[in-house]
N, C-alpha and C. Protein backbone atom coordinates (compact mmCIF):
# COMPACT_ATOMS: atom_id res chain seq x y z
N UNK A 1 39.98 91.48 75.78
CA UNK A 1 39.45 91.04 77.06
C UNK A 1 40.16 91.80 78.16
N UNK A 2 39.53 92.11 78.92
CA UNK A 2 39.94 92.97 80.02
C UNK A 2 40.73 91.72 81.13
N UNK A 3 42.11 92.60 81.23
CA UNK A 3 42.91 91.52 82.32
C UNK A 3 42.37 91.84 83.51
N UNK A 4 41.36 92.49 84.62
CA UNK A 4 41.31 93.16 85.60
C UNK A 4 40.20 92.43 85.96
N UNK A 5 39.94 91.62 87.39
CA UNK A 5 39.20 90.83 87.98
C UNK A 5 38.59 91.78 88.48
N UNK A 6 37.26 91.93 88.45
CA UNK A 6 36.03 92.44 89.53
C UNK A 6 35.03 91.69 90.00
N UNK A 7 35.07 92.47 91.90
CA UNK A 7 34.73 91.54 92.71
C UNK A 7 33.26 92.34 92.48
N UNK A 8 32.20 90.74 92.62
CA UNK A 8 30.67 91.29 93.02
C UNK A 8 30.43 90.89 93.92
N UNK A 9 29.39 90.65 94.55
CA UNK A 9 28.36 90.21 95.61
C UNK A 9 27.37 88.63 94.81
N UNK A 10 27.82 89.43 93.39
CA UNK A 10 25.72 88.34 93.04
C UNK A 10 26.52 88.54 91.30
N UNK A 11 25.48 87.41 90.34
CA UNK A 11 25.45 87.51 89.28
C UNK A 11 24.65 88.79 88.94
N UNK A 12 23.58 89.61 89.39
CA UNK A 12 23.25 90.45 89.29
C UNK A 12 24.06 91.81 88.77
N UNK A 13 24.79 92.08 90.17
CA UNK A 13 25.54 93.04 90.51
C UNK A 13 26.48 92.77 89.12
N UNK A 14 27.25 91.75 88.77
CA UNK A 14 28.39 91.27 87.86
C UNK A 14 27.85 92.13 86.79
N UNK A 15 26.57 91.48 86.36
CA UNK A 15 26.33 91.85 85.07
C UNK A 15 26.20 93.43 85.01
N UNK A 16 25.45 93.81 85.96
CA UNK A 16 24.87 95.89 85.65
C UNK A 16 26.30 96.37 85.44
N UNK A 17 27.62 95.60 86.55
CA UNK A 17 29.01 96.39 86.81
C UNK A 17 29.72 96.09 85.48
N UNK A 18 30.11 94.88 84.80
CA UNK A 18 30.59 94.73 83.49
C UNK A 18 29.99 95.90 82.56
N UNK A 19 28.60 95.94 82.53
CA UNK A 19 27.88 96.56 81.43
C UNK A 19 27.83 97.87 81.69
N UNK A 20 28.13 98.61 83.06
CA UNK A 20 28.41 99.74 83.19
C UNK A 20 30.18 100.27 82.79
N UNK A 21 30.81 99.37 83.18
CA UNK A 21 32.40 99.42 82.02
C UNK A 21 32.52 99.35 81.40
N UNK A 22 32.08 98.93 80.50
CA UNK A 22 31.96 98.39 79.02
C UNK A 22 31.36 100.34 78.43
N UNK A 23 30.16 100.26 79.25
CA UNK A 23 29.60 101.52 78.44
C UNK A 23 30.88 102.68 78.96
N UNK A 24 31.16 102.47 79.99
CA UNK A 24 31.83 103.95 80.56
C UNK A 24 33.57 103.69 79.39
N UNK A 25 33.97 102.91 79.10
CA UNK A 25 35.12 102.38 78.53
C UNK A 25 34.48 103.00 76.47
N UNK A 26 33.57 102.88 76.10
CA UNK A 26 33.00 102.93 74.96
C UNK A 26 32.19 104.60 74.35
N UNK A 27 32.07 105.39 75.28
CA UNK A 27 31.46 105.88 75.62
C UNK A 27 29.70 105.95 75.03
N UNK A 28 29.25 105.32 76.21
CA UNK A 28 27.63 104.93 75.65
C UNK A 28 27.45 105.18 77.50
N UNK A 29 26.05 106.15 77.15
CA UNK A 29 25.87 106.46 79.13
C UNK A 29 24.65 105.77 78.98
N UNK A 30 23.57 105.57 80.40
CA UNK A 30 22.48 105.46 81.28
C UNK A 30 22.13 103.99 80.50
N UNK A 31 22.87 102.74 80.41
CA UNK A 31 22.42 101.44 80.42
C UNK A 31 20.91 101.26 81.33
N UNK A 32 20.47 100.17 80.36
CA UNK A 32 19.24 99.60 81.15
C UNK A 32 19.18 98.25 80.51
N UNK A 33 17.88 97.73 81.41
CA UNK A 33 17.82 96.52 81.03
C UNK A 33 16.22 95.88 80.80
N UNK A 34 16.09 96.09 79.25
CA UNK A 34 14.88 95.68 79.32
C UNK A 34 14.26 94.28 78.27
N UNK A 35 13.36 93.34 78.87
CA UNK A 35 12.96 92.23 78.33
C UNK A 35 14.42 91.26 78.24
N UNK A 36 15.57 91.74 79.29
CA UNK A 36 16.61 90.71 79.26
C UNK A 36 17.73 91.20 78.32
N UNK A 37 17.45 92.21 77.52
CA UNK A 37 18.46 92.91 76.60
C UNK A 37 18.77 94.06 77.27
N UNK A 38 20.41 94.33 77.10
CA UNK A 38 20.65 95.32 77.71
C UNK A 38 21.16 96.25 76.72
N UNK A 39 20.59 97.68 76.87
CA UNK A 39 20.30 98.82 76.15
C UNK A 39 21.26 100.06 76.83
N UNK A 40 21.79 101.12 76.00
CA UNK A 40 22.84 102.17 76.19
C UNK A 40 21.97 103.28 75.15
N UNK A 41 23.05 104.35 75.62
CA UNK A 41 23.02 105.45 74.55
C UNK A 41 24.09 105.77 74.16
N UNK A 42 24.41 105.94 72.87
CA UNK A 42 26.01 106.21 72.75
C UNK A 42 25.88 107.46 73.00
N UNK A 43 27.26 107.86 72.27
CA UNK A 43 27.46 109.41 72.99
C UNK A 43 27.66 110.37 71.95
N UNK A 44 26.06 111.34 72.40
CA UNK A 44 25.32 112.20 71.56
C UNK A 44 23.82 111.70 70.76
N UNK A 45 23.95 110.44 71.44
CA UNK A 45 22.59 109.84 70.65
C UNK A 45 21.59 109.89 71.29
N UNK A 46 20.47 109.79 70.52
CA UNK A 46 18.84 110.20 71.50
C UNK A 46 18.13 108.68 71.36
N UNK A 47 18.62 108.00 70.62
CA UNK A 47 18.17 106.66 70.82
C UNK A 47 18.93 105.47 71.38
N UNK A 48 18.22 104.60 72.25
CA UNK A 48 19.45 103.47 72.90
C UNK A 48 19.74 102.41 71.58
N UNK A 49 20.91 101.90 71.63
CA UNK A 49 20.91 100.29 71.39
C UNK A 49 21.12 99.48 72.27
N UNK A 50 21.05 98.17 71.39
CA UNK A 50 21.21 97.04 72.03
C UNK A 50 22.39 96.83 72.16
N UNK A 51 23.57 96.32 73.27
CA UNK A 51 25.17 96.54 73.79
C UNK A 51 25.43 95.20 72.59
N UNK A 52 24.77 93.89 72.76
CA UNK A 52 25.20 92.95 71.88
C UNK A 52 25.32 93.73 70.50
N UNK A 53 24.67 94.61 70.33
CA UNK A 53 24.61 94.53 68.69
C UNK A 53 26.02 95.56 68.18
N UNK A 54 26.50 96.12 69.34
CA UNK A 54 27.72 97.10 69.45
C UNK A 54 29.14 97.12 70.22
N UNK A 55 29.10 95.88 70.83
CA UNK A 55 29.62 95.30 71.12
C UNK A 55 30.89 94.36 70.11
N UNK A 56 32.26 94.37 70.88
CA UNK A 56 33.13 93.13 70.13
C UNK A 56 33.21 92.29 70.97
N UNK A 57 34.02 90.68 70.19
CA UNK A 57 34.16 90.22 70.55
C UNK A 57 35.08 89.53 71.80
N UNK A 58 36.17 90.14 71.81
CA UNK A 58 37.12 90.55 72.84
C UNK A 58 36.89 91.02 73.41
N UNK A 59 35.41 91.65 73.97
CA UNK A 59 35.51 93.12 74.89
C UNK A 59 34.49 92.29 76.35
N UNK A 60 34.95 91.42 76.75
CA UNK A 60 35.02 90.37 77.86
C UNK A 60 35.34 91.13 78.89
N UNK A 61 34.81 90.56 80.22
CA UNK A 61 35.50 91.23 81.37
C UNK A 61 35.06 89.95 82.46
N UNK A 62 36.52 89.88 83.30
CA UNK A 62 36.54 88.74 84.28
C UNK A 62 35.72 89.52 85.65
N UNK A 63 35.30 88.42 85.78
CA UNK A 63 34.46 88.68 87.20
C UNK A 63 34.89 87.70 88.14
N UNK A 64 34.51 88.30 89.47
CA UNK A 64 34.54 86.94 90.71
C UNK A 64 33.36 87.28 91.54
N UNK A 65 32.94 86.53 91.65
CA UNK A 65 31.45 86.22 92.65
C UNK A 65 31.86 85.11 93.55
N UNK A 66 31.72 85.49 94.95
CA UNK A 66 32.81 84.58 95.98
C UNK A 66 33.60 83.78 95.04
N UNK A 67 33.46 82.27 95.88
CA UNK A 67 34.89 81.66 94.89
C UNK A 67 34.78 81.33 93.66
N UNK A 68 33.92 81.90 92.44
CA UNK A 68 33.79 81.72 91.59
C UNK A 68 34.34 82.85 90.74
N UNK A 69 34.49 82.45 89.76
CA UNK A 69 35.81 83.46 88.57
C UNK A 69 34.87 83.03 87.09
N UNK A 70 34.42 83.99 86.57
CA UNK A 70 34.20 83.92 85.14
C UNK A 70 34.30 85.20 83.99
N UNK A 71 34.17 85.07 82.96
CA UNK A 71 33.92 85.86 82.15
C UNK A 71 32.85 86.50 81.11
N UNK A 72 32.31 87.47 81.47
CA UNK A 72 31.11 88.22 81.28
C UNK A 72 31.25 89.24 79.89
N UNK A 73 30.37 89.46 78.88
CA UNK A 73 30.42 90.25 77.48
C UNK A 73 29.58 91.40 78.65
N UNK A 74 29.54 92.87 78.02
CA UNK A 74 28.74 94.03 78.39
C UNK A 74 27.23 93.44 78.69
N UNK A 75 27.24 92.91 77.67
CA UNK A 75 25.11 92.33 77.45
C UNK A 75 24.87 91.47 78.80
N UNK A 76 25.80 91.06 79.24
CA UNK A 76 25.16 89.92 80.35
C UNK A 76 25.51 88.38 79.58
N UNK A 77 26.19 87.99 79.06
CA UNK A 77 25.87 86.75 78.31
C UNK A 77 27.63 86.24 79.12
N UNK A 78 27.72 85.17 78.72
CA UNK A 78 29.24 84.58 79.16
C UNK A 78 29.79 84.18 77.90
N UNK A 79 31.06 84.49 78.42
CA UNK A 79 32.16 84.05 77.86
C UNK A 79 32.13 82.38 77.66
N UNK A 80 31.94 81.86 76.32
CA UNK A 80 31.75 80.85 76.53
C UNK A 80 33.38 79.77 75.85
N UNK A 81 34.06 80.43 75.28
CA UNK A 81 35.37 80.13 75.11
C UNK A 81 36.17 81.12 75.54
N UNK A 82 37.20 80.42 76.74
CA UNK A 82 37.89 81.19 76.98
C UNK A 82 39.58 81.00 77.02
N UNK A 83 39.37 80.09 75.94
CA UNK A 83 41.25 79.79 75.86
C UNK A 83 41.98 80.18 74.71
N UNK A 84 41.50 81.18 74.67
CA UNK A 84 41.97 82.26 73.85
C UNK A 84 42.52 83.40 75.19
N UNK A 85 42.36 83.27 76.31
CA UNK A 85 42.75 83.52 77.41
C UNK A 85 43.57 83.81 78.08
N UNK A 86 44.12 82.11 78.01
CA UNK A 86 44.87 81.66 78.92
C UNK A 86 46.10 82.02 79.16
N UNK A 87 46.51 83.29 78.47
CA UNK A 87 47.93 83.77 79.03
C UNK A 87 47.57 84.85 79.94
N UNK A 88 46.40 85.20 79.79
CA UNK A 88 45.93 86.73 80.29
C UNK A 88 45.44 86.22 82.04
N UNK A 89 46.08 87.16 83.06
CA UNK A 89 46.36 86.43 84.48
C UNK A 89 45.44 88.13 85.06
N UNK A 90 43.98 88.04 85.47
CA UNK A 90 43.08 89.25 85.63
C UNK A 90 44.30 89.56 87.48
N UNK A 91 44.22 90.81 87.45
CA UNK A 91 44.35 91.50 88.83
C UNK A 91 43.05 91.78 89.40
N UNK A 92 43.04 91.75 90.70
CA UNK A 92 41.72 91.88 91.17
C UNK A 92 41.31 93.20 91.50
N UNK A 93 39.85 93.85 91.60
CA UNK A 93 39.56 95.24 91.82
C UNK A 93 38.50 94.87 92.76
N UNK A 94 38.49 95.30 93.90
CA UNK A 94 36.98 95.19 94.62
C UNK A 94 36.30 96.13 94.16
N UNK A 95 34.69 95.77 93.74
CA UNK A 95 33.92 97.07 93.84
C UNK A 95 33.01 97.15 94.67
């Protein structure tokens, strides 16, 4: 899980910005998002996948959307246990 807080505007913004780190961190370029699944290309590939299906489980990233703080997977989905966590203290990054 990524210790590093990023600031959005919107749940929107959260999700494209996680899922654009995730890919830029993995190397998988030109994410999209289609029928609600979000899709990459790894690197050298001519076909996308799906980020859930290539994706780990640890590979979380904290967000803040005004005063709200959560944790976001690449795909857009949440972190739905997160006290496995709780020692990990995110620094904040505006983007």
């Amino acid at each position: 899980m990524s210790t590093v807080l990023f600031e959005y505007s919107n749940l929107g913004e959260a999700i494209r910005g996680t899922c654009r780190e995730w890919c830029c961190a993995n190397n998988y370029s030109h994410p999209f998002c289609q029928d609600g699944e979000w899709w990459a290309f790894p690197s050298g590939g001519v076909m996308p996948v799906k980020i859930k299906t290539v994706m780990y489980k640890a590979c979380g990233y904290w967000v803040k959307i005004g005063p709200m703080t959560l944790a976001l997977f690449p795909d857009g989905s949440l972190v739905r246990d997160i006290s496995t966590l709780a020692d990990e203290v995110p620094s904040i990054v505006t983007k």
